[in-house]
Protein backbone atom coordinates (compact mmCIF):
# COMPACT_ATOMS: atom_id res chain seq x y z
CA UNK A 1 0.00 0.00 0.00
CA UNK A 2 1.29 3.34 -1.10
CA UNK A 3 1.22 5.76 1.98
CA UNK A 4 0.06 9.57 0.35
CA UNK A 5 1.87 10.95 3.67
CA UNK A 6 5.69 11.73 2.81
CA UNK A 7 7.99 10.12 4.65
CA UNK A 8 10.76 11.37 7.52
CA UNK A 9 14.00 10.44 6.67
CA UNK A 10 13.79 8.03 9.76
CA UNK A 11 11.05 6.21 7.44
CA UNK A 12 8.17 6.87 10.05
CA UNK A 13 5.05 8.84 8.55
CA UNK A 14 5.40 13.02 9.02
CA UNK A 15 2.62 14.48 10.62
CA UNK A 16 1.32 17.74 8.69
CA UNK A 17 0.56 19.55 12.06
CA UNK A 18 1.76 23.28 11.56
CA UNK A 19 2.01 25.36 14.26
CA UNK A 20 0.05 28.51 13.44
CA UNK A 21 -0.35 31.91 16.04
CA UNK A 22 2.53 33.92 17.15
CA UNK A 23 4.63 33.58 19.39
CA UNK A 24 5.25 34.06 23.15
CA UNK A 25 7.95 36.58 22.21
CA UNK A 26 6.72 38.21 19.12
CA UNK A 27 2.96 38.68 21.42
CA UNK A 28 6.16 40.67 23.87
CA UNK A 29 7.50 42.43 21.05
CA UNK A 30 4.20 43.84 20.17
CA UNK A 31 2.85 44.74 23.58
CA UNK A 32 6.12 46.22 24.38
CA UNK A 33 5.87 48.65 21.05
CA UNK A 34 1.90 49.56 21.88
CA UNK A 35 2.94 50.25 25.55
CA UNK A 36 5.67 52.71 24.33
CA UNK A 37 3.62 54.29 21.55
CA UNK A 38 0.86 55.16 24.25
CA UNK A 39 2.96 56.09 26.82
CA UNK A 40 4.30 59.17 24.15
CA UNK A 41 0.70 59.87 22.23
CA UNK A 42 -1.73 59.42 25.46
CA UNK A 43 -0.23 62.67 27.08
CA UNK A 44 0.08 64.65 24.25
CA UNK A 45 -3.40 64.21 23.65
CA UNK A 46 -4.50 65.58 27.06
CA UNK A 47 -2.69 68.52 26.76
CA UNK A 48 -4.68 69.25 23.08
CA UNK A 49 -7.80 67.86 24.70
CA UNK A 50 -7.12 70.88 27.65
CA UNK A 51 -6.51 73.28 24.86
CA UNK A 52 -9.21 72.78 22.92
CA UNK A 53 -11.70 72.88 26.39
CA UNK A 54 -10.39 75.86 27.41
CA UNK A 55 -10.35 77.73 23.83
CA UNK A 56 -14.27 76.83 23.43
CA UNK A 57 -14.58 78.77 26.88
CA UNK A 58 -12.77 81.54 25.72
CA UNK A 59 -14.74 81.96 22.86
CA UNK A 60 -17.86 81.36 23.99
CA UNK A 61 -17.35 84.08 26.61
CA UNK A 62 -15.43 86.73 23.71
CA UNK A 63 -18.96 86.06 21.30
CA UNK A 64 -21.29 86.99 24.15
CA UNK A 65 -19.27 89.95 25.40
CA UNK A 66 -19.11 91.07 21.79
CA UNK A 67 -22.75 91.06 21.74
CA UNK A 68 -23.21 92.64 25.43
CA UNK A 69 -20.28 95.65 24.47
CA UNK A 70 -22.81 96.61 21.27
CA UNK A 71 -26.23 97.05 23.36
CA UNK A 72 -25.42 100.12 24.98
CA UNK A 73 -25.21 101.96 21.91
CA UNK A 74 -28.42 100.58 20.83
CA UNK A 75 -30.61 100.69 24.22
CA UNK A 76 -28.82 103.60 25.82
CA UNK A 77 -28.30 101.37 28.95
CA UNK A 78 -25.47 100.81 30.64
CA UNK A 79 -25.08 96.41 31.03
CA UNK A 80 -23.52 95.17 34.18
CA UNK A 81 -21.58 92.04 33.68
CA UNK A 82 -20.52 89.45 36.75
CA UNK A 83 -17.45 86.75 36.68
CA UNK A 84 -18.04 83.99 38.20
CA UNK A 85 -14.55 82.91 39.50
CA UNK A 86 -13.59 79.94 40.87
CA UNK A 87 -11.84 76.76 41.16
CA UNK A 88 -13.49 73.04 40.46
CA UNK A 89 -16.32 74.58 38.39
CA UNK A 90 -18.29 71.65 36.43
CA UNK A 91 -19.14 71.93 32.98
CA UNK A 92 -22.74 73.55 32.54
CA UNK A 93 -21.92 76.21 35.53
CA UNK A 94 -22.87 79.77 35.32
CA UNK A 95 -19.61 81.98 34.06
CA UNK A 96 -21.17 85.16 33.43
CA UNK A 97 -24.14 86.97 34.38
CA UNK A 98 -25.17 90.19 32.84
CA UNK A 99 -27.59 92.76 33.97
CA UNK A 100 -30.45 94.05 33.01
CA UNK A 101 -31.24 90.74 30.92
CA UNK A 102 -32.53 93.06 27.65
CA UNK A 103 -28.27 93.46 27.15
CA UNK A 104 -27.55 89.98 25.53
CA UNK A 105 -30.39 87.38 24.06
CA UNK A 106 -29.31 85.24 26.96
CA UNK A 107 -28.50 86.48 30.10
CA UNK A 108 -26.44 84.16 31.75
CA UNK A 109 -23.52 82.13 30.35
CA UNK A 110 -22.63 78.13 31.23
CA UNK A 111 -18.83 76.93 30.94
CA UNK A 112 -19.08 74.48 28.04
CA UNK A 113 -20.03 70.97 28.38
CA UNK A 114 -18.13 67.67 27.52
CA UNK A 115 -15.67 68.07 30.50
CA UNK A 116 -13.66 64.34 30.22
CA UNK A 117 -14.33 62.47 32.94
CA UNK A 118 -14.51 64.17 36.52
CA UNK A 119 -12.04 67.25 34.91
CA UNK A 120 -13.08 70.90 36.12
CA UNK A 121 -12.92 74.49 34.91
CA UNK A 122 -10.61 76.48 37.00
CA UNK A 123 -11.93 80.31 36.29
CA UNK A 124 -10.00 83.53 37.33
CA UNK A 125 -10.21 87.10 36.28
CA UNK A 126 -8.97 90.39 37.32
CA UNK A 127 -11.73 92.05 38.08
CA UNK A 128 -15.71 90.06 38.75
CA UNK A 129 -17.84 93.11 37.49
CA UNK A 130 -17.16 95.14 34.91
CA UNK A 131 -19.42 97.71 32.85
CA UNK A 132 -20.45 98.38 29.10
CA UNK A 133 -21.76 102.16 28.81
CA UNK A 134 -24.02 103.95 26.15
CA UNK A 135 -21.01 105.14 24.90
CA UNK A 136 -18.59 102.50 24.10
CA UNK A 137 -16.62 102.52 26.99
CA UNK A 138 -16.11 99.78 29.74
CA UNK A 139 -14.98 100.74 33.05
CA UNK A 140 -12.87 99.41 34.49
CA UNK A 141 -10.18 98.72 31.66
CA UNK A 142 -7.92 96.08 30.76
CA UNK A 143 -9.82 93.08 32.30
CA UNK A 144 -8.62 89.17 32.10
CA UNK A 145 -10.96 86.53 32.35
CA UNK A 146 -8.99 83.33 32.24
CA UNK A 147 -9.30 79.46 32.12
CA UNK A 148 -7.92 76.39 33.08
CA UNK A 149 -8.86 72.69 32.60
CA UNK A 150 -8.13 71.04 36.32
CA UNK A 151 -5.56 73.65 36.72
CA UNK A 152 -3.09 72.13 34.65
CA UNK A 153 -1.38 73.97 31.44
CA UNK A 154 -2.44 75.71 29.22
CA UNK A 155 -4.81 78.84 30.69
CA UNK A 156 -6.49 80.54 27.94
CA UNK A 157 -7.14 84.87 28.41
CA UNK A 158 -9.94 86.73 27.47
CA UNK A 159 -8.83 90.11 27.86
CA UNK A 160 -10.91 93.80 27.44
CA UNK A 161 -8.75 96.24 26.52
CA UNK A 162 -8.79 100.26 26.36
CA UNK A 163 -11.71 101.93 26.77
CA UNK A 164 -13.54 100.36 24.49
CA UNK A 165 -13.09 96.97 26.10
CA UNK A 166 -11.92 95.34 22.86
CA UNK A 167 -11.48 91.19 22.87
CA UNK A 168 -8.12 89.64 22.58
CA UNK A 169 -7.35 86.52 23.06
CA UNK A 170 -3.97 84.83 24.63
CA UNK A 171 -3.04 81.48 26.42
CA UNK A 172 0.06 80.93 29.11
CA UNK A 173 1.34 77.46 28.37
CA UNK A 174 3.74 77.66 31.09
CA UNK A 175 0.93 77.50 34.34
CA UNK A 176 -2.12 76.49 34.39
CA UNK A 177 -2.88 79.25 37.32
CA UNK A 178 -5.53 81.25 36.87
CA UNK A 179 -4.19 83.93 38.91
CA UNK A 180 -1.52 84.25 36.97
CA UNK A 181 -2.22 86.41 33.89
CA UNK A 182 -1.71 86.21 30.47
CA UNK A 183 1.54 88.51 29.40
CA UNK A 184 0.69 90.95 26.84
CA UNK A 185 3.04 89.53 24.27
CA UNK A 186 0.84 86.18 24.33
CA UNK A 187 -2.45 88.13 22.76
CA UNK A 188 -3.57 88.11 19.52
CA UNK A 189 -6.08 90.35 18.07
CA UNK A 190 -9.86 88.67 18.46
């Protein structure tokens, strides 16, 4: 009888059992590499995730005091606006309050939502209450409202400038303090 399995040089059948899979040091290998590439890219994206947090605060606060610094001039009434500072602040907390409510089509403002996990908004500013008059002019000047994500780097500035109480916006990526402001040479024009 003619066998169809080949033959071992020893003359005894050969199985045709392959070993398929990986194995115990190439499964190592691998783990070793993912562990490494997360241990660089997990990090890095926390800091972005921070930066992008506390830039949607920023400009959520900039758009409504744009809209709060141009009802004066329309209304003739002066528009009281209130801070609200403060560290461990959940997402969905009152930042800003503005008075009467006729200045701005909503009359208080929330931090932003989406705050990862059990992270908080750390919020400082210079001054709590500030004014927007009939004629353009907010008193006092040069205010900084500013914004941290569980008061790690960055903090992101809102800042009112001049008499007019222009927006700018800056960041310090060295603290995440919010009682440290924002130098002037980290502004850019809103």
């Amino acid at each position: 009888m003619i066998s169809s399995r080949p033959h071992h040089p020893s003359g005894h059948p050969q199985t045709s059992a392959k070993a398929f899979g990986f194995s115990t040091m190439e499964l190592m290998v691998t783990v070793a590499v993912l562990g490494i590439v997360a241990a660089v890219v997990i990090p890095a994206n926390q800091v972005q995730w921070r930066r992008e947090r506390t830039n949607a605060a920023a400009l959520e606060l900039t758009s409504w005091l744009e809209v709060i610094a141009r009802t004066p001039d329309q209304t003739g009434t002066t528009c009281d606006v209130t801070i609200t500072t403060g560290n461990n602040r959940a997402a969905g907390a009152t930042l800003a309050t503005v008075t009467p409510n006729t200045c701005a089509p909503e009359s208080t403002l929330r931090l932003p939502g989406s705050v990862l996990g059990a992270s908080t908004y750390n919020v400082g500013a210079s001054t709590t209450t500030f004014s927007f008059t009939p004629r353009g002019a907010v008193s006092p000047t040069n205010i900084q409202v500013r914004f941290s994500i569980d008061g790690l780097e960055p903090v992101r500035c809102v800042q009112l400038t001049g008499l007019l109480g222009l927006p700018r916006l800056g960041s310090n990526n060295a603290s995440g303090n919010v009682s440290t402001a924002c130098a002037a040479s980290e502004f850019n024009r809103a």
